[in-house]
C-alpha atoms as a PDB file:
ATOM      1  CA  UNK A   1       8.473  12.765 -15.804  1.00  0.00           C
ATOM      2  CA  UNK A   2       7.890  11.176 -12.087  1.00  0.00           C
ATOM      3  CA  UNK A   3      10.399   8.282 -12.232  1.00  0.00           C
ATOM      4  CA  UNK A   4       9.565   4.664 -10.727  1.00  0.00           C
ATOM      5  CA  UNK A   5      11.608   3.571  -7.890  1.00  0.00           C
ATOM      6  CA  UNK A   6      11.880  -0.084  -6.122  1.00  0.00           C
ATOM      7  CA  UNK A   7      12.869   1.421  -2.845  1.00  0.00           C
ATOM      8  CA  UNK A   8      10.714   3.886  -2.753  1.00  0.00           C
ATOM      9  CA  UNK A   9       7.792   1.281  -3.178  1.00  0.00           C
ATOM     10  CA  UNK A  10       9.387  -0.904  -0.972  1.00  0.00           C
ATOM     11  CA  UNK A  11       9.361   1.655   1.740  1.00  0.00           C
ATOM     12  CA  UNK A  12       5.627   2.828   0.863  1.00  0.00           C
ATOM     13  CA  UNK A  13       4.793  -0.567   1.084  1.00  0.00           C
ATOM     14  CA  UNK A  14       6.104  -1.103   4.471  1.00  0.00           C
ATOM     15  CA  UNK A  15       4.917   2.508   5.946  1.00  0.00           C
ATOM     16  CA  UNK A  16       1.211   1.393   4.768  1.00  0.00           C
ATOM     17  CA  UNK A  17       1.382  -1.763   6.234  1.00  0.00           C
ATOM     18  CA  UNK A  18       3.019  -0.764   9.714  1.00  0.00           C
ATOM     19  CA  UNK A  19       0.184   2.099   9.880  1.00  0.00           C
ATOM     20  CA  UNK A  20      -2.647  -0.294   9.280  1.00  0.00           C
ATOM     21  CA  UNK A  21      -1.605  -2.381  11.735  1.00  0.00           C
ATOM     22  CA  UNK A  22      -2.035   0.404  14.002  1.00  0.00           C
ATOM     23  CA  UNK A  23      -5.151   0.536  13.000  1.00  0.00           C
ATOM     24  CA  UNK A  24      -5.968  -2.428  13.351  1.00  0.00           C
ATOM     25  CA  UNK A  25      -4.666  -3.336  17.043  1.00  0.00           C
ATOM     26  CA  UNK A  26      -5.417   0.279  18.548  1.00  0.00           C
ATOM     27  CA  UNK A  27      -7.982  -1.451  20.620  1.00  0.00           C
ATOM     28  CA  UNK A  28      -5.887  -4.393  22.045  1.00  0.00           C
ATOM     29  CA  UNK A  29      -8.231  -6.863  20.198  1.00  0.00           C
ATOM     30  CA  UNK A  30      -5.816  -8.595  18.168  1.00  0.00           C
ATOM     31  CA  UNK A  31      -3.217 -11.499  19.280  1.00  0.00           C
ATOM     32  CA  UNK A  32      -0.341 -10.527  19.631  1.00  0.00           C
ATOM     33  CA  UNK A  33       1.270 -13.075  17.492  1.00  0.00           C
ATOM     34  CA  UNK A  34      -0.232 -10.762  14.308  1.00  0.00           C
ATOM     35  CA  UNK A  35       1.484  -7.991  15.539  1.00  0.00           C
ATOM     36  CA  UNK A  36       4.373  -9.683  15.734  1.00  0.00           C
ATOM     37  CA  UNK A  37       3.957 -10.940  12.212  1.00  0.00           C
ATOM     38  CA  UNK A  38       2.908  -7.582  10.633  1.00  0.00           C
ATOM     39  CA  UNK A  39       6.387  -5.792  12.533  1.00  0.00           C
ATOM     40  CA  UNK A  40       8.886  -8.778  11.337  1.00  0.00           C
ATOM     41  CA  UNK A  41       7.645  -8.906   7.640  1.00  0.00           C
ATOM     42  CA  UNK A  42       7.083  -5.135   7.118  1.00  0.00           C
ATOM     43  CA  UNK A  43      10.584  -4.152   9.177  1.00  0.00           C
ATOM     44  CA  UNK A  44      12.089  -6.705   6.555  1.00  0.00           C
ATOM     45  CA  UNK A  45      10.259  -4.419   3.835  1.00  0.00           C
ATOM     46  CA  UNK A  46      12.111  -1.490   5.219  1.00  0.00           C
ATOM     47  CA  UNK A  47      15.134  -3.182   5.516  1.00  0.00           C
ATOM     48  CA  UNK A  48      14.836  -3.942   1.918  1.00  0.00           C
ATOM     49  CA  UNK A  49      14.100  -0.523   0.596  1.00  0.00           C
ATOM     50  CA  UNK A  50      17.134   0.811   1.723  1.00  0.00           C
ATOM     51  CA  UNK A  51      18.880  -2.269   0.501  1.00  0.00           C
ATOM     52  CA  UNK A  52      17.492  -1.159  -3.283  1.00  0.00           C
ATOM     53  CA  UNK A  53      18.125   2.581  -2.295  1.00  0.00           C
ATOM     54  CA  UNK A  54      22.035   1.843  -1.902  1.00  0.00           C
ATOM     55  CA  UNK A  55      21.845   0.132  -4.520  1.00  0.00           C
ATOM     56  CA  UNK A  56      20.455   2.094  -7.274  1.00  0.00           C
ATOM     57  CA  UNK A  57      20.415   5.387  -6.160  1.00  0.00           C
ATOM     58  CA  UNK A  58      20.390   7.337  -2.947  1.00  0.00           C
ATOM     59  CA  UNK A  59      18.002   9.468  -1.803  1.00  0.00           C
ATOM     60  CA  UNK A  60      19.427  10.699   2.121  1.00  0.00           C
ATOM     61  CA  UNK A  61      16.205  11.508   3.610  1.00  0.00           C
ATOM     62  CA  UNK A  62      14.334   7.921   2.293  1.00  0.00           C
ATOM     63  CA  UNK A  63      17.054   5.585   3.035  1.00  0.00           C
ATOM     64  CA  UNK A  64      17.509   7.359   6.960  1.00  0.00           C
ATOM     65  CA  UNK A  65      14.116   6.726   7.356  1.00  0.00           C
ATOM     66  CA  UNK A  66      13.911   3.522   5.937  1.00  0.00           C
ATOM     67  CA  UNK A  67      16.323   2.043   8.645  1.00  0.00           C
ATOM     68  CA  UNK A  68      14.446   3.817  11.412  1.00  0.00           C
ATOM     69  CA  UNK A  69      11.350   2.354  10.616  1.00  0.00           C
ATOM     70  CA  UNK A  70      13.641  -1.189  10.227  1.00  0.00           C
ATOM     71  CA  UNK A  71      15.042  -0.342  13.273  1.00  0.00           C
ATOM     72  CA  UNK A  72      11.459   0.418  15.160  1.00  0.00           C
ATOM     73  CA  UNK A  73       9.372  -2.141  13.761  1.00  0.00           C
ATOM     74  CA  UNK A  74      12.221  -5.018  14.917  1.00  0.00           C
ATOM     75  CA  UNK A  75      13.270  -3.506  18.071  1.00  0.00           C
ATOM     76  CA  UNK A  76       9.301  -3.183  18.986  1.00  0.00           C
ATOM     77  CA  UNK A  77       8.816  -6.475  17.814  1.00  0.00           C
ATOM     78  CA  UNK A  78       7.305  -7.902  21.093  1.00  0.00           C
ATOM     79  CA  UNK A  79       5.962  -4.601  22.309  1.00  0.00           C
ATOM     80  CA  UNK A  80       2.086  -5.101  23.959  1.00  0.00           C
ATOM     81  CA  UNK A  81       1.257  -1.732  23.590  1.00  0.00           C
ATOM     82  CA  UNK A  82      -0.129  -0.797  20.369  1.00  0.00           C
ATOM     83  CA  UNK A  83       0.256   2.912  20.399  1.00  0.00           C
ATOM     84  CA  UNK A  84       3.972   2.277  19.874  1.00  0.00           C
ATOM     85  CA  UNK A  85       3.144   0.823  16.730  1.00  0.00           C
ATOM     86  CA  UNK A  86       2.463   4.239  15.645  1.00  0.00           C
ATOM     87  CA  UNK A  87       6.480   5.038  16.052  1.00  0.00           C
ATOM     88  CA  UNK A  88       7.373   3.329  12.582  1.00  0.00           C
ATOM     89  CA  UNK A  89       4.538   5.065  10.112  1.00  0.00           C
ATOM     90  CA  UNK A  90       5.249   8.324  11.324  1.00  0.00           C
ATOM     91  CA  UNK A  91       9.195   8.341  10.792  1.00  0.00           C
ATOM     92  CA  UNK A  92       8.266   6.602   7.665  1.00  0.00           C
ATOM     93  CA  UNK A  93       6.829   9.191   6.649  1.00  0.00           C
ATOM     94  CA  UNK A  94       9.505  12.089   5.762  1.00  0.00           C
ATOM     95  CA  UNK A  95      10.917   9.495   3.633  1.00  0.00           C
ATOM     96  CA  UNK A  96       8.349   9.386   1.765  1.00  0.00           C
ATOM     97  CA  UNK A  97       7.509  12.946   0.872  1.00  0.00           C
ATOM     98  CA  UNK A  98      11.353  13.281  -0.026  1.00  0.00           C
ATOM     99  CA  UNK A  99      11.284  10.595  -1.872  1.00  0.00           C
ATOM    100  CA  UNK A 100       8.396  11.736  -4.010  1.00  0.00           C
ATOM    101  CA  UNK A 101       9.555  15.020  -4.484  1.00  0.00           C
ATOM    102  CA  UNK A 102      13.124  13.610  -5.826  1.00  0.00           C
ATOM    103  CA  UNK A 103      11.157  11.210  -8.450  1.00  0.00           C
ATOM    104  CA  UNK A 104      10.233  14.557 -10.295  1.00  0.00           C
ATOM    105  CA  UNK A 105      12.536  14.861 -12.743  1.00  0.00           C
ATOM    106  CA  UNK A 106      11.976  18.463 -14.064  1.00  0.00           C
ATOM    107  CA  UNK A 107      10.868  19.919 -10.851  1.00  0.00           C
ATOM    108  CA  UNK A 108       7.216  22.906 -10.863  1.00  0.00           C
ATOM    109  CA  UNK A 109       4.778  22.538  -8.406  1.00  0.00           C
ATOM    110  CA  UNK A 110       2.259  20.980 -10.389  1.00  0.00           C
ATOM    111  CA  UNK A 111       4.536  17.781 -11.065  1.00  0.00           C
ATOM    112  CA  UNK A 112       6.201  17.608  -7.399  1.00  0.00           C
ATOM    113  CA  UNK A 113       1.816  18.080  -5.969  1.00  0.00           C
ATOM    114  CA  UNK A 114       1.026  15.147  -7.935  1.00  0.00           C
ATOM    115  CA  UNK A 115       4.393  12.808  -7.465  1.00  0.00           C
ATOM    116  CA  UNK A 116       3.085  13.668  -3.847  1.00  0.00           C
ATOM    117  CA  UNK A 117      -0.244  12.715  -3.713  1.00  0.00           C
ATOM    118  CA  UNK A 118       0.709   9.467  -5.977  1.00  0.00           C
ATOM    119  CA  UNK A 119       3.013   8.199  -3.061  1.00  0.00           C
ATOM    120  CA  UNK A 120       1.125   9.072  -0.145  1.00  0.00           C
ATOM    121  CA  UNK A 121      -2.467   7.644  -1.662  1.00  0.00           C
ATOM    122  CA  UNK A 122      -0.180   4.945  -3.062  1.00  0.00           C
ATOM    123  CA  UNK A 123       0.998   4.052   0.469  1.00  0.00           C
ATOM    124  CA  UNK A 124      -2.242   3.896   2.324  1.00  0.00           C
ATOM    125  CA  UNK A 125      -3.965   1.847  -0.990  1.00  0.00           C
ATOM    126  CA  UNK A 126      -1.136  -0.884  -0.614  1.00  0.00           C
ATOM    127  CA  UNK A 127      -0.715  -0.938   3.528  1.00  0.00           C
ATOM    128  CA  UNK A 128      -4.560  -1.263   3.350  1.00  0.00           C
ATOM    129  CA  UNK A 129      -5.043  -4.047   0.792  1.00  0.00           C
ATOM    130  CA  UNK A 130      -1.931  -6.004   1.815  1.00  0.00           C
ATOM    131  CA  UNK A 131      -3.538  -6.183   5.586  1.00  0.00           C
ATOM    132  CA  UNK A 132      -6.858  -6.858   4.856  1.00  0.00           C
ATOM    133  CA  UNK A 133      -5.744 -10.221   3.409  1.00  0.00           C
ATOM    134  CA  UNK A 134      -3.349 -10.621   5.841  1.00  0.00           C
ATOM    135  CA  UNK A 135      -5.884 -10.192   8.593  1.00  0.00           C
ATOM    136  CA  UNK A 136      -8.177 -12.549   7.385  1.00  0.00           C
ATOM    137  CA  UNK A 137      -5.707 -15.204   7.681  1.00  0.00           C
ATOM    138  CA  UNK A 138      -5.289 -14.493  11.219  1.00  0.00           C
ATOM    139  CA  UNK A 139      -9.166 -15.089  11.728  1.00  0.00           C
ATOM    140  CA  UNK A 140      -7.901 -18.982  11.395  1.00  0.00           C
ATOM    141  CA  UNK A 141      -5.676 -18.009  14.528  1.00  0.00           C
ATOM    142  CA  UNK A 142      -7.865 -16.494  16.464  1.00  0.00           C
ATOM    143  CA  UNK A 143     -11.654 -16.807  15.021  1.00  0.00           C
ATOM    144  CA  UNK A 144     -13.083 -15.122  17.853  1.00  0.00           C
ATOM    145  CA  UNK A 145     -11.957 -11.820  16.694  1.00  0.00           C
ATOM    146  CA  UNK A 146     -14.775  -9.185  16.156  1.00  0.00           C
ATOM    147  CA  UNK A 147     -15.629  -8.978  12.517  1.00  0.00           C
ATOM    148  CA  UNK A 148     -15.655  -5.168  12.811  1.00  0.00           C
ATOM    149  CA  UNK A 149     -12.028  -5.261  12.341  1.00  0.00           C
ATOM    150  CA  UNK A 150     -11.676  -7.021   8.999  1.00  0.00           C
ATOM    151  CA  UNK A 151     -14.787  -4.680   7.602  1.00  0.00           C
ATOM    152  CA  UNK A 152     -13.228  -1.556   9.242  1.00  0.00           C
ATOM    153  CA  UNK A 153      -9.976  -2.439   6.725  1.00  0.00           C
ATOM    154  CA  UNK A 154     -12.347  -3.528   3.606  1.00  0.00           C
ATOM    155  CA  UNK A 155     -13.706  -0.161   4.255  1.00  0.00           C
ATOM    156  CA  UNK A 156     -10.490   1.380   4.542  1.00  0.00           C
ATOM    157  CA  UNK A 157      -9.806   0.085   0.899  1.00  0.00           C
ATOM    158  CA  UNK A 158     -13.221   1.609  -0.915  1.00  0.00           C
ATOM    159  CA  UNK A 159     -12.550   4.679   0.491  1.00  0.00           C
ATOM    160  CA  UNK A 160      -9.224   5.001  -0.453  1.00  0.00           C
ATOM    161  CA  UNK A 161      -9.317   3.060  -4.163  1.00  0.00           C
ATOM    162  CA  UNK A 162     -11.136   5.710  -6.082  1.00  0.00           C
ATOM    163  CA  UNK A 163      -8.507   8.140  -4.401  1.00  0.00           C
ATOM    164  CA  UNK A 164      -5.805   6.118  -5.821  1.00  0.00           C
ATOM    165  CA  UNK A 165      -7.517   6.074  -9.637  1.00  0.00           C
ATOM    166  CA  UNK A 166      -7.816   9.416  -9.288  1.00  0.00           C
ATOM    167  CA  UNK A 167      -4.573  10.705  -8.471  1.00  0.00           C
ATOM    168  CA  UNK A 168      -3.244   7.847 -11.582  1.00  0.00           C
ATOM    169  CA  UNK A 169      -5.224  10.162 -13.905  1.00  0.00           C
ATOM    170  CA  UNK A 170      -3.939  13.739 -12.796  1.00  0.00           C
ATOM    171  CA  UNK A 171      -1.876  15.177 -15.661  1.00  0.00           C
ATOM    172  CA  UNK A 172      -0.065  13.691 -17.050  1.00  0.00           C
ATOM    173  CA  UNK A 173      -1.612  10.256 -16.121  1.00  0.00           C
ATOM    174  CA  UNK A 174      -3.317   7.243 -17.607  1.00  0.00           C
ATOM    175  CA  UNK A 175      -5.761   8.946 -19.939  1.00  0.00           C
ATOM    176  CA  UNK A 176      -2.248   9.814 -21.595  1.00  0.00           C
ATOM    177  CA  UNK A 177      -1.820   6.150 -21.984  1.00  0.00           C
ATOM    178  CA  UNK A 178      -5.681   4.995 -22.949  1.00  0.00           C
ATOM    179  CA  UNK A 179      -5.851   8.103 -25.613  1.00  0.00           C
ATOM    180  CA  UNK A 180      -2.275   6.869 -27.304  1.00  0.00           C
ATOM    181  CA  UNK A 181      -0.607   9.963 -26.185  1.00  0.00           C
ATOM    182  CA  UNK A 182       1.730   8.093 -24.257  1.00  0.00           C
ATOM    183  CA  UNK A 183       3.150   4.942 -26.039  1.00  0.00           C
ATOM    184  CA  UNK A 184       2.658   1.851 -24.186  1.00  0.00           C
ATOM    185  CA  UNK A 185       4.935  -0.298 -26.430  1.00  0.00           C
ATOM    186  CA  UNK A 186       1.949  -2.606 -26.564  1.00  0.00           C
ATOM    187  CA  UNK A 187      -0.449  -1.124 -28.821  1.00  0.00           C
ATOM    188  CA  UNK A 188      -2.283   0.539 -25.971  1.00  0.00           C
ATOM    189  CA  UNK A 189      -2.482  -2.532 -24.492  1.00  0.00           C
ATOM    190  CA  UNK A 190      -1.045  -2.187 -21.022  1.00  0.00           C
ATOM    191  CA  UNK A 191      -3.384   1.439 -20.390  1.00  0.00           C
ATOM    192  CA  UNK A 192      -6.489  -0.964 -20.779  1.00  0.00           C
ATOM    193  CA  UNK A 193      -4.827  -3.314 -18.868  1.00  0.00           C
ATOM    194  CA  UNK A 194      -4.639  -0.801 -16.313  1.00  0.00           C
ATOM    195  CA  UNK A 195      -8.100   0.274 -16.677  1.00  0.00           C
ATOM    196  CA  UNK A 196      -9.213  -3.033 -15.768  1.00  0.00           C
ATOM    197  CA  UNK A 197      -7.165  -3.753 -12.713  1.00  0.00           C
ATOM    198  CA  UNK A 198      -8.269  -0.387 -11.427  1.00  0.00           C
ATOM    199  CA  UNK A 199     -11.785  -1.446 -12.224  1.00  0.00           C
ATOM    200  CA  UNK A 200     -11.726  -4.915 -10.772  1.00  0.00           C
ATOM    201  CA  UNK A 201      -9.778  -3.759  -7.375  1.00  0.00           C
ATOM    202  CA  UNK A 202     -12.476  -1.970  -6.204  1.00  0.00           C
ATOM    203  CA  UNK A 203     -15.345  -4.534  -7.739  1.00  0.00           C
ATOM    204  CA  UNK A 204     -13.465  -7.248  -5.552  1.00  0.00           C
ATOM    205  CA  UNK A 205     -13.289  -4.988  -2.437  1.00  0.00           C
ATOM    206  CA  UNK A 206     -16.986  -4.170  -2.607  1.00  0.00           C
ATOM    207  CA  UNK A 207     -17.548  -7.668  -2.870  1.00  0.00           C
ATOM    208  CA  UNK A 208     -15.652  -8.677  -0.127  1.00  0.00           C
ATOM    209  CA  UNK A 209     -17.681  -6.259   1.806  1.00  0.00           C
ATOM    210  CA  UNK A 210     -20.902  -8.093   0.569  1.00  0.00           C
ATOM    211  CA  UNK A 211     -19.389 -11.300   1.422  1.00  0.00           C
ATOM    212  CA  UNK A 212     -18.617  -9.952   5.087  1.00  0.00           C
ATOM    213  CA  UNK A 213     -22.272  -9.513   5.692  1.00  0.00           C
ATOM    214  CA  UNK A 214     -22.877 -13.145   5.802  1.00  0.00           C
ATOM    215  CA  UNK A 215     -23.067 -14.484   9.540  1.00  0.00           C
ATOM    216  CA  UNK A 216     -21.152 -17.675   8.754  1.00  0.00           C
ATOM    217  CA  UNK A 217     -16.974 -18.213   9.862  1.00  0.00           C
ATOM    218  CA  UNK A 218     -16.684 -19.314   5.971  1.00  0.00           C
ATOM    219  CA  UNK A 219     -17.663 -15.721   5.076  1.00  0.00           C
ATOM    220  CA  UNK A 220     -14.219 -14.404   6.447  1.00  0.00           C
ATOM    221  CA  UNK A 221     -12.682 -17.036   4.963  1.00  0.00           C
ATOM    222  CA  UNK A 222     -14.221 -15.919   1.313  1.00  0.00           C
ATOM    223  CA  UNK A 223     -13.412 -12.054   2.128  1.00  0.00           C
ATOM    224  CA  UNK A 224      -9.894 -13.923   2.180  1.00  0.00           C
ATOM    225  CA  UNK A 225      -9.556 -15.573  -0.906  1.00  0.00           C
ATOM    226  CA  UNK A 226     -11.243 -12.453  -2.525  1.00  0.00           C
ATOM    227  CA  UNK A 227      -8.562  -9.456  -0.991  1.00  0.00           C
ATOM    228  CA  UNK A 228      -5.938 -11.975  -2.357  1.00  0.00           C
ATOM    229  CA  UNK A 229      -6.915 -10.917  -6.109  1.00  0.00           C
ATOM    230  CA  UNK A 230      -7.329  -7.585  -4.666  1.00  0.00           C
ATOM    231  CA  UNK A 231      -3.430  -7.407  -3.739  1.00  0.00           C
ATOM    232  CA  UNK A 232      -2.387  -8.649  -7.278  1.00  0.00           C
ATOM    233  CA  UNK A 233      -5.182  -6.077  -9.190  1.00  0.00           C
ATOM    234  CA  UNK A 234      -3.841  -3.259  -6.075  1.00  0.00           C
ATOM    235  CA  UNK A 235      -0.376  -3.613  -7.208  1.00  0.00           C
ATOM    236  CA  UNK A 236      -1.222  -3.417 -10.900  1.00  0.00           C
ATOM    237  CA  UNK A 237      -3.003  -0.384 -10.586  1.00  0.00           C
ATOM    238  CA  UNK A 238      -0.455   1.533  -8.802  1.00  0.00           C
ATOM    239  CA  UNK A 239       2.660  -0.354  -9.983  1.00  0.00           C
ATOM    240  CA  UNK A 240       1.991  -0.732 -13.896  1.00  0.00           C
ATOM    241  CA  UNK A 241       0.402   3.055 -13.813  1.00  0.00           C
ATOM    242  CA  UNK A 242       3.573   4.196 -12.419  1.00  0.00           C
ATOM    243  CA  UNK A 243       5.818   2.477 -14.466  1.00  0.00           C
ATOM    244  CA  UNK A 244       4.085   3.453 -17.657  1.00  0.00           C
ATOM    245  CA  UNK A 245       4.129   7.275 -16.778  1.00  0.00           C
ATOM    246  CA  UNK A 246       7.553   7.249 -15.836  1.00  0.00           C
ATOM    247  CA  UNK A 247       8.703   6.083 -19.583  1.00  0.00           C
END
């Protein structure tokens, strides 16, 4: 069993979001006012994860890492040069692995390889979605941005969705829960549920890519509305998977 942990999402959360703003500002095109925004809300995220780690269970390695990517992402708050933004992701990132290896309960390689792969995909698929939406809102900001930044992230999330389904399904994943092998506690209700989140994520994000082909400033604005489903359907893939194979 690969247990579910709030800090541990918390922190993925964060890490994805701090390495997609990266990303995102690597060529100085962005105000700086959504850097600003990304580093305050996703050093609070960090903050928080080792908040939840204290609280319901330590893992050394995760909650040091979670306050240096607080740390960075506050301290670097103002900072105008957007390599520096790569600081916080990368010292994220040892929190991370550790973290997924300690969710494995009864410890082989094949359960600690995919515990692995679930919270590094896992990180990337949230940090993507959650900026997409957030950079569309900044559009309203600053609407001369180049629209090759918002469909450089919508890419960012097809390529990395199916990823994320796949690496749900490894053994012992979601089939487990479709097929009945795994008891849902709702009739099978919740592995469909799944199914359909999964489904509809990456529906929505192709989509928004359709909608980004339009020439018109309301297009963006659509892509918007559109990545905010995503986010709720995102979370329910990887969150309710999770959560149901960790039973």
């Amino acid at each position: 069993m690969i247990r579910l942990e709030a800090a541990t999402v918390m922190l993925q959360w964060s890490v994805g979001g701090l390495f997609f703003l990266w990303y995102t500002t690597r060529r100085n095109e962005v105000g700086a006012g959504y850097a600003l925004l990304l580093r305050g809300t996703f050093g609070v995220f960090a903050a928080i994860a080792v908040v939840l780690g204290f609280r319901y269970g330590v893992v050394p390695v995760r909650e040091a890492s979670g306050i240096v990517v607080a740390i960075a992402s506050l301290v670097l708050i103002r900072n105008k040069r957007s390599k520096l933004d790569l600081i916080a992701p990368l010292v994220g990132i040892p929190g991370i692995v550790v973290a997924g290896v300690a969710a494995v309960e009864n410890v082989d390689f094949g359960s600690v390889s995919v515990s692995l792969l679930r919270v590094i995909v896992g990180t990337a698929f949230l940090g993507a979605v959650s900026d997409t939406m957030l950079l569309g809102h900044w559009y309203l900001v600053q609407p001369g941005m180049p629209r090759r930044l918002i469909n450089e992230l919508v890419d960012a999330v097809i390529y990395i969705w199916p990823l994320e389904v796949v690496v749900l399904l490894l053994p012992t994943g979601m089939i487990s829960v479709i097929n009945g092998t795994i008891d849902d506690g709702w009739n099978g209700v919740l592995g469909w549920f799944w199914l359909a989140s999964a489904v509809v994520t990456g529906v929505l994000a192709f989509v928004t890519r359709a909608a980004l082909k339009e020439r018109s400033y309301s297009a963006v604005m659509a892509a918007t509305g559109l990545m905010y489903l995503a986010i709720l359907t995102a979370f329910c893939t990887d969150i309710v998977a999770r959560a149901l194979l960790a039973v």
